[in-house]
Protein backbone atom coordinates (compact mmCIF):
# COMPACT_ATOMS: atom_id res chain seq x y z
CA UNK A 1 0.00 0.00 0.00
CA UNK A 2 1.54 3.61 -0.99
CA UNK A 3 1.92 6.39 0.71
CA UNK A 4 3.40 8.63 -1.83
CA UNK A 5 1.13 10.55 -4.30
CA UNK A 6 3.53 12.34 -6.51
CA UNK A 7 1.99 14.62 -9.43
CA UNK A 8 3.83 12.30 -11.87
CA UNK A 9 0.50 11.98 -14.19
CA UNK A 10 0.44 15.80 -14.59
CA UNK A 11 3.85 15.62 -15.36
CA UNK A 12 3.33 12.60 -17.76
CA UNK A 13 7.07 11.80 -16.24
CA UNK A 14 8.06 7.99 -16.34
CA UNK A 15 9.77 7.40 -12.86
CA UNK A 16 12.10 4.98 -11.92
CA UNK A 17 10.02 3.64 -9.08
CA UNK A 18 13.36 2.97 -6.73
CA UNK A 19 14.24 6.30 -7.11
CA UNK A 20 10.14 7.36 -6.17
CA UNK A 21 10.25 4.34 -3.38
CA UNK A 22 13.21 5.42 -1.97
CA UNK A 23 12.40 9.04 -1.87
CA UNK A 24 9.07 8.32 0.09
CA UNK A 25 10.62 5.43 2.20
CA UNK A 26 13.13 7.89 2.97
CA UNK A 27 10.75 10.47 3.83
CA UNK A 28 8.89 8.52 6.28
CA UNK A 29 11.41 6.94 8.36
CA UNK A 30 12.85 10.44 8.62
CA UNK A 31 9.86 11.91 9.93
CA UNK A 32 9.60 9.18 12.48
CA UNK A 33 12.42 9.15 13.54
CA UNK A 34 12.05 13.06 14.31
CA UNK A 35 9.33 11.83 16.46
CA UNK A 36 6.13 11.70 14.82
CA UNK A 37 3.49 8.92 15.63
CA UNK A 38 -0.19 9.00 15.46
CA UNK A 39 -0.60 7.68 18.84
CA UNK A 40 1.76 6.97 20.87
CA UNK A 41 3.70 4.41 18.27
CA UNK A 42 7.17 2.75 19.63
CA UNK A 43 9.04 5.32 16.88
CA UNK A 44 12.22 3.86 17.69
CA UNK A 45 11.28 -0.14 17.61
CA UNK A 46 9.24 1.14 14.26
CA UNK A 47 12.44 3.16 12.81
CA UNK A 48 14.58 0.13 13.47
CA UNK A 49 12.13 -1.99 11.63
CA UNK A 50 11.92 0.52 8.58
CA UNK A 51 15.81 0.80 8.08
CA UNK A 52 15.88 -2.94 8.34
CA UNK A 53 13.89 -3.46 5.73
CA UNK A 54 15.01 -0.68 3.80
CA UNK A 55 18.32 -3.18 3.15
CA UNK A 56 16.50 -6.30 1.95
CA UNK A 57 14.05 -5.03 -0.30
CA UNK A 58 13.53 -2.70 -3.17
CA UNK A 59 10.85 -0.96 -4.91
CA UNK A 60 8.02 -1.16 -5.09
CA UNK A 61 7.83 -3.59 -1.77
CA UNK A 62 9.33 -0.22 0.47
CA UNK A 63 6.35 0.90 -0.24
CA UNK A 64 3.78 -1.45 0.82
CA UNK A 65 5.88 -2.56 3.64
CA UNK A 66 6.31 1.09 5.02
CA UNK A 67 2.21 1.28 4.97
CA UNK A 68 1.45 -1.93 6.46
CA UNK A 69 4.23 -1.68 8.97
CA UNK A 70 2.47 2.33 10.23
CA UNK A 71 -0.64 0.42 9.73
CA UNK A 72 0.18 -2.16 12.65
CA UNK A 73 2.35 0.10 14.98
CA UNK A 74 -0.71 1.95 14.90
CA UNK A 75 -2.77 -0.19 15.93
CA UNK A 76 -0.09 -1.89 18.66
CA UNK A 77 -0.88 1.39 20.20
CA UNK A 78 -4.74 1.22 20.40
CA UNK A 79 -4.31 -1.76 22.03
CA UNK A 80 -2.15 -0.65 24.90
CA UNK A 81 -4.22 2.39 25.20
CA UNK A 82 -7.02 0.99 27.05
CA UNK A 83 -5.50 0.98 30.25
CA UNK A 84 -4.92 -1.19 33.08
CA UNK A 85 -8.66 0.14 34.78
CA UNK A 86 -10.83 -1.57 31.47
CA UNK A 87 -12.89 -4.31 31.95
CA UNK A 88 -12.43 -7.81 30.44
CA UNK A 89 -15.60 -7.33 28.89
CA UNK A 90 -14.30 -3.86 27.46
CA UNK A 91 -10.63 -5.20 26.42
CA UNK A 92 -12.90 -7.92 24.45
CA UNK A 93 -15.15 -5.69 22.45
CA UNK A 94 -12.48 -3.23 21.53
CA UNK A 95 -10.16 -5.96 20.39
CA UNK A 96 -12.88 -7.46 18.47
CA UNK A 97 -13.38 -3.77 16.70
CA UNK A 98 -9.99 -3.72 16.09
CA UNK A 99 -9.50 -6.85 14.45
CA UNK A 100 -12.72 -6.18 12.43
CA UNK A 101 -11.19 -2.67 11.30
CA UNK A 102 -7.28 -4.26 10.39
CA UNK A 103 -9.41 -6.72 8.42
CA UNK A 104 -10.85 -4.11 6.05
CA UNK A 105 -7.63 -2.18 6.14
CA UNK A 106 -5.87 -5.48 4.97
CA UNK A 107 -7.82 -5.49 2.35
CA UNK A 108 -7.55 -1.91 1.49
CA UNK A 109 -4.36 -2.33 0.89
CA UNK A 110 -4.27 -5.18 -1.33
CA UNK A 111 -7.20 -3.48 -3.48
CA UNK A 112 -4.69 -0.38 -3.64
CA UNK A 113 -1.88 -2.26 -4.62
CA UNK A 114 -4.16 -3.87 -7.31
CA UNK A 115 -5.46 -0.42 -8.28
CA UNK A 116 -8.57 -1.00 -7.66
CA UNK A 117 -8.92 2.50 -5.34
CA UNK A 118 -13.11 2.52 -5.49
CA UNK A 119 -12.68 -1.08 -3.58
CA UNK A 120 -9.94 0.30 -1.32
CA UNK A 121 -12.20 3.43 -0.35
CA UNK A 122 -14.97 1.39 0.59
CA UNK A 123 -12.87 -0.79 2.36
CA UNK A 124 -10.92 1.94 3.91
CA UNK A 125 -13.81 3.82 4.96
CA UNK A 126 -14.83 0.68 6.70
CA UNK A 127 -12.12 1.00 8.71
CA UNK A 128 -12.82 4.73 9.77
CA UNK A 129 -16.62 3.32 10.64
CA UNK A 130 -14.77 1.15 13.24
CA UNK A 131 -11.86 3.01 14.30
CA UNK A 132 -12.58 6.73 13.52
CA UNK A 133 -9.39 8.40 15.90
CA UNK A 134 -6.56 7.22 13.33
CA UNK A 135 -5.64 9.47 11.14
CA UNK A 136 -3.86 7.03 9.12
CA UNK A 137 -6.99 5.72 7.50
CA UNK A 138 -8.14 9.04 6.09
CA UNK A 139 -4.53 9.87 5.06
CA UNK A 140 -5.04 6.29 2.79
CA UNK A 141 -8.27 6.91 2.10
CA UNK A 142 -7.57 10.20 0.97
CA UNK A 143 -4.40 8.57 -1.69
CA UNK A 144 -7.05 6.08 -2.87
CA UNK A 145 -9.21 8.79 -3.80
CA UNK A 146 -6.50 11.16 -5.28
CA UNK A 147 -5.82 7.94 -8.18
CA UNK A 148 -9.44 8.13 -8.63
CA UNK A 149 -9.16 12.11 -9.25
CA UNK A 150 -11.62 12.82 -6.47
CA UNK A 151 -9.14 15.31 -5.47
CA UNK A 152 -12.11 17.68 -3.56
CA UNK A 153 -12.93 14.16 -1.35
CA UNK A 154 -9.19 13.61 -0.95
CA UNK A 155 -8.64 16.91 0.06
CA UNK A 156 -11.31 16.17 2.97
CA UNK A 157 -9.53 13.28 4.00
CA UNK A 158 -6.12 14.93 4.26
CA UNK A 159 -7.37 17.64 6.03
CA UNK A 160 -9.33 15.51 8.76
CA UNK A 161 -5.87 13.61 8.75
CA UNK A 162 -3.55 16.62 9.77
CA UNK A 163 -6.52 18.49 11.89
CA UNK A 164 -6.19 14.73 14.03
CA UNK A 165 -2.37 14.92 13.85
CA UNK A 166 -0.64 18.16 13.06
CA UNK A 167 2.43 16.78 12.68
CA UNK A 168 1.86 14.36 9.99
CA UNK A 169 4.48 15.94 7.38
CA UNK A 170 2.88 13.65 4.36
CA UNK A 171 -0.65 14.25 5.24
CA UNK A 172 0.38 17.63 4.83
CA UNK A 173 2.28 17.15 1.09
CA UNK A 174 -0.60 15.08 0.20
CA UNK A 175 -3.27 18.12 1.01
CA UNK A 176 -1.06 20.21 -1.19
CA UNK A 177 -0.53 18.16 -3.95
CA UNK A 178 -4.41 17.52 -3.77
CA UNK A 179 -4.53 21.05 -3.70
CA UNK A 180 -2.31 21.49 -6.80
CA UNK A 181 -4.27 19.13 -9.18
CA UNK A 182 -7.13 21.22 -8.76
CA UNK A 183 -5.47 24.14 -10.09
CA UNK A 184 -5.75 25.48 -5.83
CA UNK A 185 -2.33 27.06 -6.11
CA UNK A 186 -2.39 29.10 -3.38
CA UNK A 187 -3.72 26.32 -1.17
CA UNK A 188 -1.15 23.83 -2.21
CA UNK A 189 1.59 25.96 -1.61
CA UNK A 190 0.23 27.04 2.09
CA UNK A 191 0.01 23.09 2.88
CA UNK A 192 3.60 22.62 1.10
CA UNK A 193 4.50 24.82 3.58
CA UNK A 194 3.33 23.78 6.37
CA UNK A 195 4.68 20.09 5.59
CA UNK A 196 8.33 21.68 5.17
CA UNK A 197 8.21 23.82 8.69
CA UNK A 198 7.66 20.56 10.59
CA UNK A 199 10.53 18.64 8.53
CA UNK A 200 12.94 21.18 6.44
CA UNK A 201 14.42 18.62 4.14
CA UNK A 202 11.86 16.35 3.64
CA UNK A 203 12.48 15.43 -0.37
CA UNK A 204 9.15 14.79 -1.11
CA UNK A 205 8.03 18.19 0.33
CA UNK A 206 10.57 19.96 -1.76
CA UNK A 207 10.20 17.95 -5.03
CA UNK A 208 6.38 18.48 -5.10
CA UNK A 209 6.84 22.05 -3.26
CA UNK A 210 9.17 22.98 -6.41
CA UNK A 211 6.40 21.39 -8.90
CA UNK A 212 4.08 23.81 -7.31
CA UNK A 213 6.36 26.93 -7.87
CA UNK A 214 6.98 25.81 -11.09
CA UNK A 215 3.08 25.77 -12.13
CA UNK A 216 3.01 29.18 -10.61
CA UNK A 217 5.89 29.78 -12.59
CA UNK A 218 8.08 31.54 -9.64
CA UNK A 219 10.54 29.10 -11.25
CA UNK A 220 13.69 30.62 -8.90
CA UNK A 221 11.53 29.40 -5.79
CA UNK A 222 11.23 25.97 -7.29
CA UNK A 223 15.18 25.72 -8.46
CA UNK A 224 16.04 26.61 -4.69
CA UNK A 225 13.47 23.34 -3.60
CA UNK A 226 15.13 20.80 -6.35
CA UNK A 227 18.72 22.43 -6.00
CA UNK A 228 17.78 21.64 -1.62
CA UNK A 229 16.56 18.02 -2.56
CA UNK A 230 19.56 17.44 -5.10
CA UNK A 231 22.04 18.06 -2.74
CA UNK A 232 20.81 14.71 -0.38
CA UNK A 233 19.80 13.10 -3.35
CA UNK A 234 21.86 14.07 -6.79
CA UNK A 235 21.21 11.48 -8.76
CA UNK A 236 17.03 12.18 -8.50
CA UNK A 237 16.27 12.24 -12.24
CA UNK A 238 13.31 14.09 -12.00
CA UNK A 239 14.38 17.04 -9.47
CA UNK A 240 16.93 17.45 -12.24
CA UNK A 241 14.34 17.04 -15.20
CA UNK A 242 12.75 19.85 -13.92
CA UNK A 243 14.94 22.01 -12.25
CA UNK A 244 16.39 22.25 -16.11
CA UNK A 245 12.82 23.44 -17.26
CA UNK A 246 13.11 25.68 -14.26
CA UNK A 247 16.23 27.47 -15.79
CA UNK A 248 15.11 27.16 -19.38
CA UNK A 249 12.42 29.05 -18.40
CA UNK A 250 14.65 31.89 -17.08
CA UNK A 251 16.79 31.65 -19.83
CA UNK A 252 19.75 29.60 -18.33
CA UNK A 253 20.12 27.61 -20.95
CA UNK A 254 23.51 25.65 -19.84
CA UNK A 255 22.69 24.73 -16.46
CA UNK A 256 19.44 23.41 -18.22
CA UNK A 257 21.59 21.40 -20.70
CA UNK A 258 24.08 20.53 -17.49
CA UNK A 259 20.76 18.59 -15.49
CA UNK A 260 19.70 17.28 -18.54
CA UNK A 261 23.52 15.92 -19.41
CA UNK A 262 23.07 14.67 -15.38
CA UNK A 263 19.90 12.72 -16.06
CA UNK A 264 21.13 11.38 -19.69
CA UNK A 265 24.30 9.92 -17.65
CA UNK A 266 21.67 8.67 -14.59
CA UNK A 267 18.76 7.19 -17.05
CA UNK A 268 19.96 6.98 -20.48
CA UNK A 269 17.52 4.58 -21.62
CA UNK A 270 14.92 7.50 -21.09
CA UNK A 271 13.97 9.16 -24.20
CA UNK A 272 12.82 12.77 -22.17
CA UNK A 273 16.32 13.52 -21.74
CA UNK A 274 17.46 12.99 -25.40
């Protein structure tokens, strides 16, 4: 199950999905590590677990193994959050919800995967019915119905998601690239920067905050955001890819030709840069 909702079909780009896995994968373990959690999650057992995996498998498996991993730390938590004063009777019925709720979430996620995102929504908003305090489920919810271009019901979801937990940095990106496919510039850039005042360097945040000031076309603004996420990351393809367009479109024609010369070398099976 993915996280990531990059604005790759406006672009009509053709990513290399470990770079896109590894930018996202990257992007979440950093933010948990910084200390977010939706309630109360181990972040260092769940960090450990992340980076583990991170050196086993590749794309696209960091993906559904990043979501499925949140998805269970989450609900760890719930479970432990009863308290020692709950009844037997109580423990019972909200373990039974629970289970109920990861059911449909499981199967959220293979739907997803599938991309079959009107099954996953139903499923997903299943899941809400049962357990309607994680913000996790509208955050998924809310990607299932961005690939169905429901972007005004996705941008409900991602909003309910961040109002729940402020700090969730991809909710955040998510809301503004939501934002950004419905031509809500102004919006998307307010919830880009939100997302990059609770985690500076976040790559995704910059590559889709730069894609943002691009379609604004303050194309200096969006050079400093890919010339910020190529300096963790210089062999992204894309951040170059456009960060060239970015200085064609201010006339800077040879450190256009110098990205593109980058992503040639990086991807030279792709005709875009040829």
């Amino acid at each position: 199950m993915e996280y990531e909702v990059y604005l790759y079909s406006c672009l009509k780009l053709e990513p290399r999905s470990d770079f896109s896995a590894r930018r996202f994968f990257s992007a979440v373990a950093n933010q948990l590590a910084r200390g977010w959690h939706p309630r109360g999650i181990r972040v260092q057992s769940m960090t450990k677990a992340m980076h583990f995996l991170w050196s086993k498998i590749t794309a696209p498996a960091l993906i559904a193994t990043a979501s499925i991993l949140l998805t269970f730390f989450v609900f760890l938590d719930s479970t432990h959050a009863l308290g020692p004063k709950a009844s037997k009777d109580h423990d019972n019925r909200r373990l039974s919800k629970l289970e109920h709720s990861q059911f449909h979430i499981n199967r959220a996620t293979q739907f997803y995967k599938q991309k079959n995102y009107s099954a996953a929504v139903r499923d997903f908003t299943v899941a809400i019915r049962l357990a309607p305090n994680h913000s996790i489920l509208y955050y998924n919810r809310g990607n299932s119905y961005f690939r169905l271009k429901s972007y005004k019901a996705a941008i409900d979801d991602y909003s309910e998601a961040v109002r729940r937990s402020p700090q969730f940095v991809m909710a955040w990106a998510n809301l503004g690239n939501a934002f950004s496919a419905s031509e809500q510039l102004d919006d998307a850039l307010n919830s880009l920067n939100a997302a990059e005042e609770i985690d500076a360097n976040n790559p995704y945040v910059l590559f889709n905050r730069g894609f943002v000031y691009g379609k604004r076309k303050e194309y200096r603004s969006a050079i400093r955001d890919f010339t910020r996420l190529l300096r963790s990351d210089p062999e992204d393809v894309n951040a170059l890819a456009l960060r060239a367009s970015a200085y064609l479109a201010i006339g800077e024609t040879e450190k256009a030709e110098e990205d593109l010369e980058k992503a040639r070398i990086l991807d030279p099976s792709n005709s875009r840069f040829q």
